[in-house]
PDB file of N, CA and C in Angstrom:
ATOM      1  N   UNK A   1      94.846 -33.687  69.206  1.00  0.00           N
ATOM      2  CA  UNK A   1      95.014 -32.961  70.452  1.00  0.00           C
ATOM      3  C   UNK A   1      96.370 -32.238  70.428  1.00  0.00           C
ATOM      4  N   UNK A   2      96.151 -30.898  71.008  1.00  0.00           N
ATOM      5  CA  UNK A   2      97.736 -29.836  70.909  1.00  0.00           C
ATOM      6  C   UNK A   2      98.231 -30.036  72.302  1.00  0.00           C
ATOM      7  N   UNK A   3      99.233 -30.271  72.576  1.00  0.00           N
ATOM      8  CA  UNK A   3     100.087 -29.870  73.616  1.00  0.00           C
ATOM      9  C   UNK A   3     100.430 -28.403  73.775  1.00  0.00           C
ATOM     10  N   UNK A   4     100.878 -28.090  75.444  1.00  0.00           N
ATOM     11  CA  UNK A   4     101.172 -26.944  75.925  1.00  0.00           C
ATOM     12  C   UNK A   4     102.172 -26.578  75.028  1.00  0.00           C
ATOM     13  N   UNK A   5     102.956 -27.212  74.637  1.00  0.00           N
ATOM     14  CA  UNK A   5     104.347 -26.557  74.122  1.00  0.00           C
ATOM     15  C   UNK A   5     103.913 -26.249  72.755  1.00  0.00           C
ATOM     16  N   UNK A   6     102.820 -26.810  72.214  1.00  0.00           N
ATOM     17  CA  UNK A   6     102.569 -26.252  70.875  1.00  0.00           C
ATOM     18  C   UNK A   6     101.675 -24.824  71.090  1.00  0.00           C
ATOM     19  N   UNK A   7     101.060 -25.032  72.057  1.00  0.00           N
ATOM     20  CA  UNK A   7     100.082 -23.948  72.092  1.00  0.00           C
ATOM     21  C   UNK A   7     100.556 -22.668  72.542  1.00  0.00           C
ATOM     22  N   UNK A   8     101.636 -22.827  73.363  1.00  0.00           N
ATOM     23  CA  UNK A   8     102.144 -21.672  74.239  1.00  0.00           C
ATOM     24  C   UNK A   8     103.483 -20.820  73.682  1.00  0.00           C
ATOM     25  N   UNK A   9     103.005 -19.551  73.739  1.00  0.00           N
ATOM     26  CA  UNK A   9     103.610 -18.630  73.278  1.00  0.00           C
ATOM     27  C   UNK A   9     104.847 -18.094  73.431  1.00  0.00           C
ATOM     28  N   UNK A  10     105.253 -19.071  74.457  1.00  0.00           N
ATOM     29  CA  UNK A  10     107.002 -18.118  75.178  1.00  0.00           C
ATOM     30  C   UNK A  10     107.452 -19.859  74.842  1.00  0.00           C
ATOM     31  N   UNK A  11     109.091 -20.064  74.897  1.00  0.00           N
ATOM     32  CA  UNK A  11     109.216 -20.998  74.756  1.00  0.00           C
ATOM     33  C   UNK A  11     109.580 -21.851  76.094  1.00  0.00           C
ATOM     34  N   UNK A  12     109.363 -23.259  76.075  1.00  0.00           N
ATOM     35  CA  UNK A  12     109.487 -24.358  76.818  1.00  0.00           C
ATOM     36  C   UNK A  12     110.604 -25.041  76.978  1.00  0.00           C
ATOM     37  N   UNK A  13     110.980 -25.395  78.050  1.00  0.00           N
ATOM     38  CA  UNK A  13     112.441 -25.596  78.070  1.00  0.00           C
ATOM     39  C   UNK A  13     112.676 -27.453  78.814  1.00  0.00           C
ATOM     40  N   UNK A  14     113.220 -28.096  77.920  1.00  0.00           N
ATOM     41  CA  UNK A  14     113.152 -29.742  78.900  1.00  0.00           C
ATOM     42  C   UNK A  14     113.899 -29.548  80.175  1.00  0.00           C
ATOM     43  N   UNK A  15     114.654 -28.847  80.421  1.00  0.00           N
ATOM     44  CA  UNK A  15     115.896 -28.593  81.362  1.00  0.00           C
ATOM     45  C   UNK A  15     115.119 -27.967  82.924  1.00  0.00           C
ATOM     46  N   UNK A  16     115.231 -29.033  83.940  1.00  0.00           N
ATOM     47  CA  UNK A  16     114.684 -28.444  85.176  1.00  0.00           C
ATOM     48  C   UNK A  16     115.570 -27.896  85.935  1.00  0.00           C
ATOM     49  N   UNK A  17     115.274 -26.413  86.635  1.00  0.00           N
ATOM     50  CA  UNK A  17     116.504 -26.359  87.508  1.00  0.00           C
ATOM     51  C   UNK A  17     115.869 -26.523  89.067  1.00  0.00           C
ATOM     52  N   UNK A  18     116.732 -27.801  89.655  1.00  0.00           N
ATOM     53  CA  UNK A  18     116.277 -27.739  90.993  1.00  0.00           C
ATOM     54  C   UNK A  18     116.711 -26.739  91.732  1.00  0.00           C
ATOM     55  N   UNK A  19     115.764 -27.095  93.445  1.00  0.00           N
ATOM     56  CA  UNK A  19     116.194 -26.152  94.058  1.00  0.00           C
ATOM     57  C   UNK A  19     117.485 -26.916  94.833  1.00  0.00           C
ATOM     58  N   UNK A  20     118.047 -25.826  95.538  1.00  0.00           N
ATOM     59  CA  UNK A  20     119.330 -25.592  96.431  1.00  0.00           C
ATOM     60  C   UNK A  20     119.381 -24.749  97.075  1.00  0.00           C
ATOM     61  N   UNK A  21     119.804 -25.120  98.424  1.00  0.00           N
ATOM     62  CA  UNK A  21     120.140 -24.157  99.356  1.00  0.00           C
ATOM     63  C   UNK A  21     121.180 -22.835  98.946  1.00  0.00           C
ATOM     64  N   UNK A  22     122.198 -24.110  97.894  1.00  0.00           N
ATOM     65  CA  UNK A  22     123.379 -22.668  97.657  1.00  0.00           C
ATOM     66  C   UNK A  22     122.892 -21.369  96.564  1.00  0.00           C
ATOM     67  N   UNK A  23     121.222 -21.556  96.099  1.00  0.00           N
ATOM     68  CA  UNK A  23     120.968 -20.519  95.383  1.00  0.00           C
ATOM     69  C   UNK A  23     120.440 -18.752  96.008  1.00  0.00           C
ATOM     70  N   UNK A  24     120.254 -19.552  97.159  1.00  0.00           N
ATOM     71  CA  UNK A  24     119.842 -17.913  98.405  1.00  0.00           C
ATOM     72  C   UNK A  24     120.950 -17.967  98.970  1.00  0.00           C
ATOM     73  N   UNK A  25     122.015 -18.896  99.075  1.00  0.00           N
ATOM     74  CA  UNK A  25     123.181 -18.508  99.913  1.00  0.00           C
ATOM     75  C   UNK A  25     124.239 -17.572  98.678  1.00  0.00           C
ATOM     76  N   UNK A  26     124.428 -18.125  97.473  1.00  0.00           N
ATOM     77  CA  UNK A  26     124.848 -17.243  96.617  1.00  0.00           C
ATOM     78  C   UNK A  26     124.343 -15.506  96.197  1.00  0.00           C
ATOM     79  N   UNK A  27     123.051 -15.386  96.767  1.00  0.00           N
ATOM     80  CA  UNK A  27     122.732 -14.117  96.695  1.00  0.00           C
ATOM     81  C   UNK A  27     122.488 -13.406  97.856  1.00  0.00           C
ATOM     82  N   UNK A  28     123.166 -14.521  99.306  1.00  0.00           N
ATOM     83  CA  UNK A  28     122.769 -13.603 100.031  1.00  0.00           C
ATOM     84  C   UNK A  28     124.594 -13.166  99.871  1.00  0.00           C
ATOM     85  N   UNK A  29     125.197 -13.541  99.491  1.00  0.00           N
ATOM     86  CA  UNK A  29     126.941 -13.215  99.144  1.00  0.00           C
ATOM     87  C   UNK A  29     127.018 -12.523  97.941  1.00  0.00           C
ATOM     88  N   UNK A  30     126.248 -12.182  97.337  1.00  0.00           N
ATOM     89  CA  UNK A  30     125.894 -11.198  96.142  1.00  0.00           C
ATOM     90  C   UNK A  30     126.784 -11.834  94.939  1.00  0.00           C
ATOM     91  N   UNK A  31     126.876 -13.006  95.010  1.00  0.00           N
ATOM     92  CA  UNK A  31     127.539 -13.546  93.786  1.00  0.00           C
ATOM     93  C   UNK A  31     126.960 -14.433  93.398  1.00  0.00           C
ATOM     94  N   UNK A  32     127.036 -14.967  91.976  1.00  0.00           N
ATOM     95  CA  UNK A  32     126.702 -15.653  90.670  1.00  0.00           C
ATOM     96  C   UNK A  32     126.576 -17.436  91.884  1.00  0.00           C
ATOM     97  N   UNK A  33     125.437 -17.966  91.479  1.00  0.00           N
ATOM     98  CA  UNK A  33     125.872 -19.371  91.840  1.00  0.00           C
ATOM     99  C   UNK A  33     126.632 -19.949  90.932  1.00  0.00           C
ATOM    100  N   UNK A  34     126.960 -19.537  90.045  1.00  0.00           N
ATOM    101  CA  UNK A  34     128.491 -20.499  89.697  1.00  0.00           C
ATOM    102  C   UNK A  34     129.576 -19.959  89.703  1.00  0.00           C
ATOM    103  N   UNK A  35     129.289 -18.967  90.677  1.00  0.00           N
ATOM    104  CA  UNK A  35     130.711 -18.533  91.250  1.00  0.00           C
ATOM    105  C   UNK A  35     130.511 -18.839  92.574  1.00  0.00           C
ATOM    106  N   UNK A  36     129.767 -19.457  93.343  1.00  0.00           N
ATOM    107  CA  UNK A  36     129.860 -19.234  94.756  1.00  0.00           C
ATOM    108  C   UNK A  36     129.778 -20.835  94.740  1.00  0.00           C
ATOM    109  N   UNK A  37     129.045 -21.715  93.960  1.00  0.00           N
ATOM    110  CA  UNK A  37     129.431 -23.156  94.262  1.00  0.00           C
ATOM    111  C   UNK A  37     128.667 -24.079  92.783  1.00  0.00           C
ATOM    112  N   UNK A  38     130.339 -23.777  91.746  1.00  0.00           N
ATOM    113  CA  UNK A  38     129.886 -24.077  90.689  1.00  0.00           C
ATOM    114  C   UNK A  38     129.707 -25.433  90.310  1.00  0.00           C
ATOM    115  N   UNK A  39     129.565 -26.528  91.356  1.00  0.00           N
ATOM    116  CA  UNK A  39     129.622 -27.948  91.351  1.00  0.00           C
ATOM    117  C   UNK A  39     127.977 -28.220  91.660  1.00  0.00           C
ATOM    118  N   UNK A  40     127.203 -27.169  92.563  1.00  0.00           N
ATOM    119  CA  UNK A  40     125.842 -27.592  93.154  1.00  0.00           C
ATOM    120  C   UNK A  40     125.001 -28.168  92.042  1.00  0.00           C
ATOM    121  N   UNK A  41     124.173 -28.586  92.384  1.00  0.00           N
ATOM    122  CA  UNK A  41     123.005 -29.049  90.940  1.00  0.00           C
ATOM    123  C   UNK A  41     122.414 -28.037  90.755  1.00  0.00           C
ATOM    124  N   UNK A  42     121.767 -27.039  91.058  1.00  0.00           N
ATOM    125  CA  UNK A  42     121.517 -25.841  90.468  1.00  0.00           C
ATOM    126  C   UNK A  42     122.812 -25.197  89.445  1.00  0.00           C
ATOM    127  N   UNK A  43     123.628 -25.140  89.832  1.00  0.00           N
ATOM    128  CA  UNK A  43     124.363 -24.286  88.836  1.00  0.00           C
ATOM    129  C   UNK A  43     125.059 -25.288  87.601  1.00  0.00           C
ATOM    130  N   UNK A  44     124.713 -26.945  88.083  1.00  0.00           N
ATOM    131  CA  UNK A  44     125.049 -27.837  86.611  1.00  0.00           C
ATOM    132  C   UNK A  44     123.590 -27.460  86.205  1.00  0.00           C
ATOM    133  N   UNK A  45     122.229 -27.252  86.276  1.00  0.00           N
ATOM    134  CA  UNK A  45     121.365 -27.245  85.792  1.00  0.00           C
ATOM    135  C   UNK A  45     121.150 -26.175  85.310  1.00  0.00           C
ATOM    136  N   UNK A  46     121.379 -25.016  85.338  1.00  0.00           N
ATOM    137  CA  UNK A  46     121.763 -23.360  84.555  1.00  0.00           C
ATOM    138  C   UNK A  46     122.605 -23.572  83.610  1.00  0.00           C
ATOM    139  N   UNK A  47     124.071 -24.574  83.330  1.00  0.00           N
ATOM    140  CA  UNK A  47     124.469 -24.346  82.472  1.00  0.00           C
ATOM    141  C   UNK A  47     123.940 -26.079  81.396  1.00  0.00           C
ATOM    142  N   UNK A  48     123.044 -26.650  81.972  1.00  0.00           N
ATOM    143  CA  UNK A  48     122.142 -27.245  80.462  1.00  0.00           C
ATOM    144  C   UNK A  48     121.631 -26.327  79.912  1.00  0.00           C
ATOM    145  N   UNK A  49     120.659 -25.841  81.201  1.00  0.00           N
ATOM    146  CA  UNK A  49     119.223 -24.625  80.173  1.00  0.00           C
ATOM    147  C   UNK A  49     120.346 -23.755  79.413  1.00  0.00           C
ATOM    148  N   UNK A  50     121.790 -23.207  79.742  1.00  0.00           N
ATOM    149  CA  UNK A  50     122.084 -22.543  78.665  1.00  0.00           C
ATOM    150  C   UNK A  50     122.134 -23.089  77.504  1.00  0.00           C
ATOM    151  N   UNK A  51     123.133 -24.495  77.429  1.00  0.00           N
ATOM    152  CA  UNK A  51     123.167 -25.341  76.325  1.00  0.00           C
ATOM    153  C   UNK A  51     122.334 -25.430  75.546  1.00  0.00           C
ATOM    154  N   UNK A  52     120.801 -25.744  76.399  1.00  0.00           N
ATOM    155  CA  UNK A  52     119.535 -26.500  75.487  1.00  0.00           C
ATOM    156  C   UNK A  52     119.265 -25.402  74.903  1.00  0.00           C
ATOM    157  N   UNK A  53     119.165 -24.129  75.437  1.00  0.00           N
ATOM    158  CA  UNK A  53     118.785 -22.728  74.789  1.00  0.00           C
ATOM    159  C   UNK A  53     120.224 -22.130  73.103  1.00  0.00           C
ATOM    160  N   UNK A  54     120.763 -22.294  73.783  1.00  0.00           N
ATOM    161  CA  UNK A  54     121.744 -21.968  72.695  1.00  0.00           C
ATOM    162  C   UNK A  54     121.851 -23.089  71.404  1.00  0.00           C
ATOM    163  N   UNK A  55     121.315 -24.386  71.768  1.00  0.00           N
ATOM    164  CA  UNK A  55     120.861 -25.557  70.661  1.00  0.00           C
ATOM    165  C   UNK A  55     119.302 -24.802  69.785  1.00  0.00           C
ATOM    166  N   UNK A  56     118.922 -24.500  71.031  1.00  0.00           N
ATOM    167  CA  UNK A  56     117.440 -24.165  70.214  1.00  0.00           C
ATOM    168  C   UNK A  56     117.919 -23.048  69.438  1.00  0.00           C
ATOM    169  N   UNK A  57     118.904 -21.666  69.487  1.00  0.00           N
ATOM    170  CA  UNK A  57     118.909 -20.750  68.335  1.00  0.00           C
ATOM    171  C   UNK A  57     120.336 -20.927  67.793  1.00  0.00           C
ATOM    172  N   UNK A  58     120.183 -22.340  67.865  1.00  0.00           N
ATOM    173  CA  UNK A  58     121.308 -22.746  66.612  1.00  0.00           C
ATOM    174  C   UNK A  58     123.252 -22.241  66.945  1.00  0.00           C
ATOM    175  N   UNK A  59     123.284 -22.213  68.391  1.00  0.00           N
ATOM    176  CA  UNK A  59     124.362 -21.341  68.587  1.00  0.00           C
ATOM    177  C   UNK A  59     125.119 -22.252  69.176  1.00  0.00           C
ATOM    178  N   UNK A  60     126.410 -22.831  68.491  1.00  0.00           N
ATOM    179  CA  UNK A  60     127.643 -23.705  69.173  1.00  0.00           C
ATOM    180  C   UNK A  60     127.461 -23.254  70.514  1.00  0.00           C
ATOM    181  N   UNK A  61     127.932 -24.333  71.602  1.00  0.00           N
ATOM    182  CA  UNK A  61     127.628 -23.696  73.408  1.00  0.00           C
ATOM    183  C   UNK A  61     128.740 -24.809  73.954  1.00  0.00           C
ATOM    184  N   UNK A  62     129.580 -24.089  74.689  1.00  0.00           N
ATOM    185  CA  UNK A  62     130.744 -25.031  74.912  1.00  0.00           C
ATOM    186  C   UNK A  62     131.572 -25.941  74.254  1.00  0.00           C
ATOM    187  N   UNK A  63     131.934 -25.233  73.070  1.00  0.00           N
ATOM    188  CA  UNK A  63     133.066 -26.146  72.336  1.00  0.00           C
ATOM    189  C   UNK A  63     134.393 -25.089  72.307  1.00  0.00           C
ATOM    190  N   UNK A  64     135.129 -26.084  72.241  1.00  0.00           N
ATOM    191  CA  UNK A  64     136.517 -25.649  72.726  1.00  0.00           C
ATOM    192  C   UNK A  64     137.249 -25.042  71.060  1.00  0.00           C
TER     193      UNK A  64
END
């Protein structure tokens, strides 16, 4: 038996981003949620999916 992630054509990501209020309040202020409240769980959960994404094409992601 195949799984979705084998079968499916765009890629799959483990990283969920919840919701938050501060993600419509950041655009109704026309700025970045991790510029408008870079502590919320939405905007720690944008910068995993970057991580996990930049792991998947092999690309160092936050090292100093």
């Amino acid at each position: 038996m195949t799984t979705i992630r084998e079968e499916c054509p765009v890629p799959i990501f483990d990283t969920v981003i919840r919701r938050t209020d501060k993600v419509p309040e950041s655009s109704w202020a026309r700025m970045a949620v991790q510029a408008w409240s870079p502590f919320c769980s939405a905007a720690r959960d944008y910068r995993a999916w970057v991580a996990e994404l930049a792991a998947k094409e092999g690309i160092q992601y936050g090292q100093a």
